[in-house]
C-alpha atoms as a PDB file:
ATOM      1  CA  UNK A   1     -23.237   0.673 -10.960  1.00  0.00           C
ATOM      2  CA  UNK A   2     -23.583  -2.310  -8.193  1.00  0.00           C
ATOM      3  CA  UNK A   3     -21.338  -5.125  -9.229  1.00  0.00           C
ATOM      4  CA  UNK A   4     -18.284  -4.401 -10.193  1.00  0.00           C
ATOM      5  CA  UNK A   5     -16.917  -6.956 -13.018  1.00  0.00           C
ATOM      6  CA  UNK A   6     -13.087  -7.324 -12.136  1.00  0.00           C
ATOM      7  CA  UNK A   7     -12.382  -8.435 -16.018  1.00  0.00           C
ATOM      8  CA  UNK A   8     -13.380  -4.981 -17.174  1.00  0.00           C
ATOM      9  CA  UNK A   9     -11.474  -2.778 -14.243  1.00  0.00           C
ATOM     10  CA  UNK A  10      -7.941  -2.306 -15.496  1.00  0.00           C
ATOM     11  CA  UNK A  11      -4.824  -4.022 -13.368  1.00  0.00           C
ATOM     12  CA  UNK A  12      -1.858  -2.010 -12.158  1.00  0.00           C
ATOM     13  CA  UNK A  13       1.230  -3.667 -12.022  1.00  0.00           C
ATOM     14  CA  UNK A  14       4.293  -3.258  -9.866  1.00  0.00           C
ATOM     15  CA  UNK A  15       5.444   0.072  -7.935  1.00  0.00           C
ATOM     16  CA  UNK A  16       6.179   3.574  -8.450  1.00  0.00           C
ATOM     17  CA  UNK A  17       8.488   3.825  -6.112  1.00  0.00           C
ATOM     18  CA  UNK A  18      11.941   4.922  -6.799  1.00  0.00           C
ATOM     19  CA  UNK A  19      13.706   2.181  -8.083  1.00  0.00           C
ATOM     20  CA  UNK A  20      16.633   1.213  -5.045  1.00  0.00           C
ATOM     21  CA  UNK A  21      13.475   1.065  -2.594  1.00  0.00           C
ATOM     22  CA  UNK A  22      11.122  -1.363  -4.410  1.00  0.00           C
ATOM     23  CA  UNK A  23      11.962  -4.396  -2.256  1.00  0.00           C
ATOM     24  CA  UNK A  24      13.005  -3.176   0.949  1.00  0.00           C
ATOM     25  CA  UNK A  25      10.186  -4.758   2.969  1.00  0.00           C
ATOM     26  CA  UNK A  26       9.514  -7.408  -0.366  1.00  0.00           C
ATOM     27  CA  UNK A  27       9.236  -6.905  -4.241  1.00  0.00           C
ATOM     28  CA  UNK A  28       6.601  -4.452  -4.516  1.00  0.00           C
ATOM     29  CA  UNK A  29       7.370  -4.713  -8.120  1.00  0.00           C
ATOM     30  CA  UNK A  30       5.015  -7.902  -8.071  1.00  0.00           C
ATOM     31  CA  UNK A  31       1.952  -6.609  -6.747  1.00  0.00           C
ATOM     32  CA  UNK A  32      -1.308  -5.924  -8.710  1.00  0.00           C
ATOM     33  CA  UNK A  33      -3.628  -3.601  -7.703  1.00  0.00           C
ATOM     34  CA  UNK A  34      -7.027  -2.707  -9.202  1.00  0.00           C
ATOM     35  CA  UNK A  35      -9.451   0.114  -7.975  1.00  0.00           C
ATOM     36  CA  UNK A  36     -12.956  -1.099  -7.112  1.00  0.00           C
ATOM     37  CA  UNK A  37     -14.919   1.585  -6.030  1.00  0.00           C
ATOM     38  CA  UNK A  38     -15.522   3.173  -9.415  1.00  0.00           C
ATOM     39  CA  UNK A  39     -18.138   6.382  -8.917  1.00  0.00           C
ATOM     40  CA  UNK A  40     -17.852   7.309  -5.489  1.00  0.00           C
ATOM     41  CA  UNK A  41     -16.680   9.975  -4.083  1.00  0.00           C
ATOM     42  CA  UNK A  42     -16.139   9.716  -0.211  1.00  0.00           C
ATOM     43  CA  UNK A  43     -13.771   6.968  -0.699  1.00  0.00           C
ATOM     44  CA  UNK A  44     -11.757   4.836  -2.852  1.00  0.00           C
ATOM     45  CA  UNK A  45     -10.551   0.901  -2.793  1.00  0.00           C
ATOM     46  CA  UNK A  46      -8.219  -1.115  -4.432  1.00  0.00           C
ATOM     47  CA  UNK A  47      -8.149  -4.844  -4.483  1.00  0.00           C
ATOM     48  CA  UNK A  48      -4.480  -6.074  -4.081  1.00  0.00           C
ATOM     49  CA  UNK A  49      -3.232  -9.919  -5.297  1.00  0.00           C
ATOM     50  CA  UNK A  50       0.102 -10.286  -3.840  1.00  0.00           C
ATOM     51  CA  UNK A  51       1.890 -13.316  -5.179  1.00  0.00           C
ATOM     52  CA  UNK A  52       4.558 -15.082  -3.091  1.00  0.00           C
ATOM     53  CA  UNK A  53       7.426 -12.656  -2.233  1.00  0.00           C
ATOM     54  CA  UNK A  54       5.344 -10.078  -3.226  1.00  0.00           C
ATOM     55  CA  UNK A  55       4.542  -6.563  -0.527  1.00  0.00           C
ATOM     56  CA  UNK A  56       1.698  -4.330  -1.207  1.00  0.00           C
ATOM     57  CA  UNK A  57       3.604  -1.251  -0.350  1.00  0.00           C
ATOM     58  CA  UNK A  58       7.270  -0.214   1.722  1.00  0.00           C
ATOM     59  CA  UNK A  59       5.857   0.676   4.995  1.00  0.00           C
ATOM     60  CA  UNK A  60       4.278   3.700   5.324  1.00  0.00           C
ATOM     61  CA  UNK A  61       1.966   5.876   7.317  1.00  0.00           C
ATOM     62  CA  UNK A  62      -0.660   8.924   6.358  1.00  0.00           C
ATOM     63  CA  UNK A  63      -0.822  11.989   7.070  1.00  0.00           C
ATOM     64  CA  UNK A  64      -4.580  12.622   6.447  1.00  0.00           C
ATOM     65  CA  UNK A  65      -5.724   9.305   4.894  1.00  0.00           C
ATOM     66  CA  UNK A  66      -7.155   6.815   7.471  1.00  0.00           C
ATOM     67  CA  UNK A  67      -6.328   3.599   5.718  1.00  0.00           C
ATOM     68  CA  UNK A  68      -8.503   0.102   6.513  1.00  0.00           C
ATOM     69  CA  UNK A  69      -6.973  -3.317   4.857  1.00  0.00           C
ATOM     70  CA  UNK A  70      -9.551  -6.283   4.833  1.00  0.00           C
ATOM     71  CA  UNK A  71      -7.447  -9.051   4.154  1.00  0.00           C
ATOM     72  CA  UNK A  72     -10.060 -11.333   1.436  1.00  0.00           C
ATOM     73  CA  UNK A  73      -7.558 -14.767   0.662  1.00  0.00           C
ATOM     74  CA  UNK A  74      -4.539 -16.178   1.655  1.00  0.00           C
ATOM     75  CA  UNK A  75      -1.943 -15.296   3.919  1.00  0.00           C
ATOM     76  CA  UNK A  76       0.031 -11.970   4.883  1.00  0.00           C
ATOM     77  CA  UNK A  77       2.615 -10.776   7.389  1.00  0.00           C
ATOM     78  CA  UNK A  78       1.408  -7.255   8.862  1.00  0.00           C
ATOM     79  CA  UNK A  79       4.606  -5.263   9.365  1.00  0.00           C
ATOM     80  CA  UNK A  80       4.024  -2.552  11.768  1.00  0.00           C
ATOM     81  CA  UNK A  81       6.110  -0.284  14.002  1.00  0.00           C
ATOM     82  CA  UNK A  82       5.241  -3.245  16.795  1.00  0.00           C
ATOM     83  CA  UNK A  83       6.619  -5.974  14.575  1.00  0.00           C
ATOM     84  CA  UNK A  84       4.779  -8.678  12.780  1.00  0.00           C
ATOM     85  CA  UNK A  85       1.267  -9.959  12.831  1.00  0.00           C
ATOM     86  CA  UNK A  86       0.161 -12.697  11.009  1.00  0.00           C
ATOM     87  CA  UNK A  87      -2.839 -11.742   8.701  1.00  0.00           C
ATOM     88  CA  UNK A  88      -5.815 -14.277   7.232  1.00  0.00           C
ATOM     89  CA  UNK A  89      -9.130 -14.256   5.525  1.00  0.00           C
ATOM     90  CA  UNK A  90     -11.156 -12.042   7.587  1.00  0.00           C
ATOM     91  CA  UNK A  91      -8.932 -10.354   9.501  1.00  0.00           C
ATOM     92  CA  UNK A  92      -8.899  -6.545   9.319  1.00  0.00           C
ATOM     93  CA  UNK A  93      -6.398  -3.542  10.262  1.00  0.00           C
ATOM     94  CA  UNK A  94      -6.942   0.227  10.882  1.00  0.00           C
ATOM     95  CA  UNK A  95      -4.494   2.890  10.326  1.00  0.00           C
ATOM     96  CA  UNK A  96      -5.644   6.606  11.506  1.00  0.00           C
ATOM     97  CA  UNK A  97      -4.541   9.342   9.783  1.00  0.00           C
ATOM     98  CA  UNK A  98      -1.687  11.119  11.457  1.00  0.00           C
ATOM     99  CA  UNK A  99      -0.506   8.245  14.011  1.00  0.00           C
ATOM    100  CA  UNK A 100       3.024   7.822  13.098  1.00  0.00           C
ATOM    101  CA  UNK A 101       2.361   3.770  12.836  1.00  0.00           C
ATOM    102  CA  UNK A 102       4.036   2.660   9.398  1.00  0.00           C
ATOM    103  CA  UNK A 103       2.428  -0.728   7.808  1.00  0.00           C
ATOM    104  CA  UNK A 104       2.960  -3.004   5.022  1.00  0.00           C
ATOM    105  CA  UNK A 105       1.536  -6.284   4.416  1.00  0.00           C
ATOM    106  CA  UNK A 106       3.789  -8.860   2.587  1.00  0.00           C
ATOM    107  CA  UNK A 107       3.413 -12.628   1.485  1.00  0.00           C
ATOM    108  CA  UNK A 108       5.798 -14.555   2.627  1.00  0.00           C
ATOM    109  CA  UNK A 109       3.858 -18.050   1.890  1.00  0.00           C
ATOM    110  CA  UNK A 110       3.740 -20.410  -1.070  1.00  0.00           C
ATOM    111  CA  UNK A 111      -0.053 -19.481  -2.260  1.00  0.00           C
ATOM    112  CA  UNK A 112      -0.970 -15.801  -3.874  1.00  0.00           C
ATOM    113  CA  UNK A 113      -3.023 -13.242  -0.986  1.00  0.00           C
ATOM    114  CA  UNK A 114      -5.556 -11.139  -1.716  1.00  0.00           C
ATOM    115  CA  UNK A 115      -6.600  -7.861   0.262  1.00  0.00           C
ATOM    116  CA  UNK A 116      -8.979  -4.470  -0.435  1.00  0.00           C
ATOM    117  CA  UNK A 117      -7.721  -1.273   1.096  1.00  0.00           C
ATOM    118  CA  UNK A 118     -10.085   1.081   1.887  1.00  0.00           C
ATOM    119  CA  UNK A 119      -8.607   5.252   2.413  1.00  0.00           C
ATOM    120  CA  UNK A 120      -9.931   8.578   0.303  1.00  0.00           C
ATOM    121  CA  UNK A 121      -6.926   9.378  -1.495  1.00  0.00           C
ATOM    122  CA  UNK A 122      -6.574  13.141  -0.354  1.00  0.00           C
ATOM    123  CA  UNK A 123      -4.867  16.003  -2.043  1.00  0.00           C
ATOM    124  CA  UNK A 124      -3.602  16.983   0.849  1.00  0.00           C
ATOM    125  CA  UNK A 125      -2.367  13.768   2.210  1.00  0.00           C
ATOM    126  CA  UNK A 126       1.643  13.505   2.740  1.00  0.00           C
ATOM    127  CA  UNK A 127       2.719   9.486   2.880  1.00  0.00           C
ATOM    128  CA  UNK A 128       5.965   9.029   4.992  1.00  0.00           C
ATOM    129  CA  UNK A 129       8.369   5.917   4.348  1.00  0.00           C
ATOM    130  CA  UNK A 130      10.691   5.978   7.431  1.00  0.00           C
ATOM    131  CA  UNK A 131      12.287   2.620   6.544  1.00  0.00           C
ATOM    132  CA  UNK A 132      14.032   4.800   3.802  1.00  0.00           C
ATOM    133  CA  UNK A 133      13.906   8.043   4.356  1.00  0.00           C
ATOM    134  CA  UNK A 134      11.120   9.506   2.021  1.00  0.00           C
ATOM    135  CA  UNK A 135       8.218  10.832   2.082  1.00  0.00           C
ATOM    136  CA  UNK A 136       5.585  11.674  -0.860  1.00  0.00           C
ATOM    137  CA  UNK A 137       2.652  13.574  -1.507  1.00  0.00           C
ATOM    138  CA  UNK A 138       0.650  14.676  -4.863  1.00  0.00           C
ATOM    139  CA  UNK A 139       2.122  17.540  -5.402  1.00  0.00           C
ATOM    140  CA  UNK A 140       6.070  17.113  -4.033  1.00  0.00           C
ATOM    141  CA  UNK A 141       6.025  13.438  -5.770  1.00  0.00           C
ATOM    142  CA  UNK A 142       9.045  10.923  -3.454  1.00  0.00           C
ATOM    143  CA  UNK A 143      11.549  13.631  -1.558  1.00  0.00           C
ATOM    144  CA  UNK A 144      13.704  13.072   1.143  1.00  0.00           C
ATOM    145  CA  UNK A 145      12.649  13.133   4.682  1.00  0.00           C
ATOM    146  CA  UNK A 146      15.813  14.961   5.823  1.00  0.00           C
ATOM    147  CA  UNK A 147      16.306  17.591   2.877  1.00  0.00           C
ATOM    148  CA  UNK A 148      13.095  17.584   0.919  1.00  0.00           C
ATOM    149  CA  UNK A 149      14.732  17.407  -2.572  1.00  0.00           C
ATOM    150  CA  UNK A 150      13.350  14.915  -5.060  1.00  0.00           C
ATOM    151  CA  UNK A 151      14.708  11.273  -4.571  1.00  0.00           C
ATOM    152  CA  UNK A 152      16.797   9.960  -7.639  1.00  0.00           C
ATOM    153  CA  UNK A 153      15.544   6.704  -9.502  1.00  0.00           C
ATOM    154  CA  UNK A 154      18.355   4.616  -9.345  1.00  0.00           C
ATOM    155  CA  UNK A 155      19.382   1.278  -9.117  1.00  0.00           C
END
């Protein structure tokens, strides 16, 4: 396959996080996400739209998934352990596994933003989500940060 054809690839909407979490850094209940790298194996990508008001994740870091974010249209706020960045068509950010440096991106202007992000989707990747005190992996699902027992979905 060369091209992919976005009408055929199927469009995720909104979050799986645990429901009192979904908009702490914006709604990531609004996002749509669609994975674009269909047959490989090294790596995987999604192509994000992020509407106005919209975040493409809470902030978060990897353990063992370096993460790359292209951003393709629009405009984005980077939210980092540094602060903000403003983020355009064309510009690019890096996130190495295992560097404690948590990152969202979320649209704060009038206009819809698209991005791709680029990691390999590990097994034995842990995500951590110090804003609010969880942390995630494959196999544990969303747990608590300071006593590891699943996180409630509530309201």
């Amino acid at each position: 396959m060369s091209k992919v054809d976005l009408s055929q690839v199927p469009v995720r909407t909104g979050s799986r996080y645990p429901k009192q979490f979904q908009h702490a850094n914006g709604d990531t209940t609004l996002r749509e996400a669609q994975a674009v790298a269909p047959g490989l194996t090294a790596f995987g990508a999604n192509r994000v739209l992020l509407p106005p008001g919209a975040a493409s994740s809470l902030r978060h870091y990897h353990s063992e998934e370096d993460e790359l974010v292209i951003v393709i249209s629009g405009e984005l706020v980077m939210l980092t352990n540094a602060g903000e960045t403003p983020m355009r068509a064309g510009d690019i950010a890096s996130f190495p596994k295992g560097v404690a440096n948590a990152h969202c991106f979320v649209n704060r202007s009038s206009a819809p933003a698209v991005l791709i992000a680029i990691g390999d989707n590990r097994d034995d990747d842990v995500w951590f989500y110090p804003d609010v005190g969880m942390r995630g992996s494959p196999a544990t699902g969303y747990v608590s940060i300071e006593t590891g027992l699943p996180i409630p979905d509530s309201e």
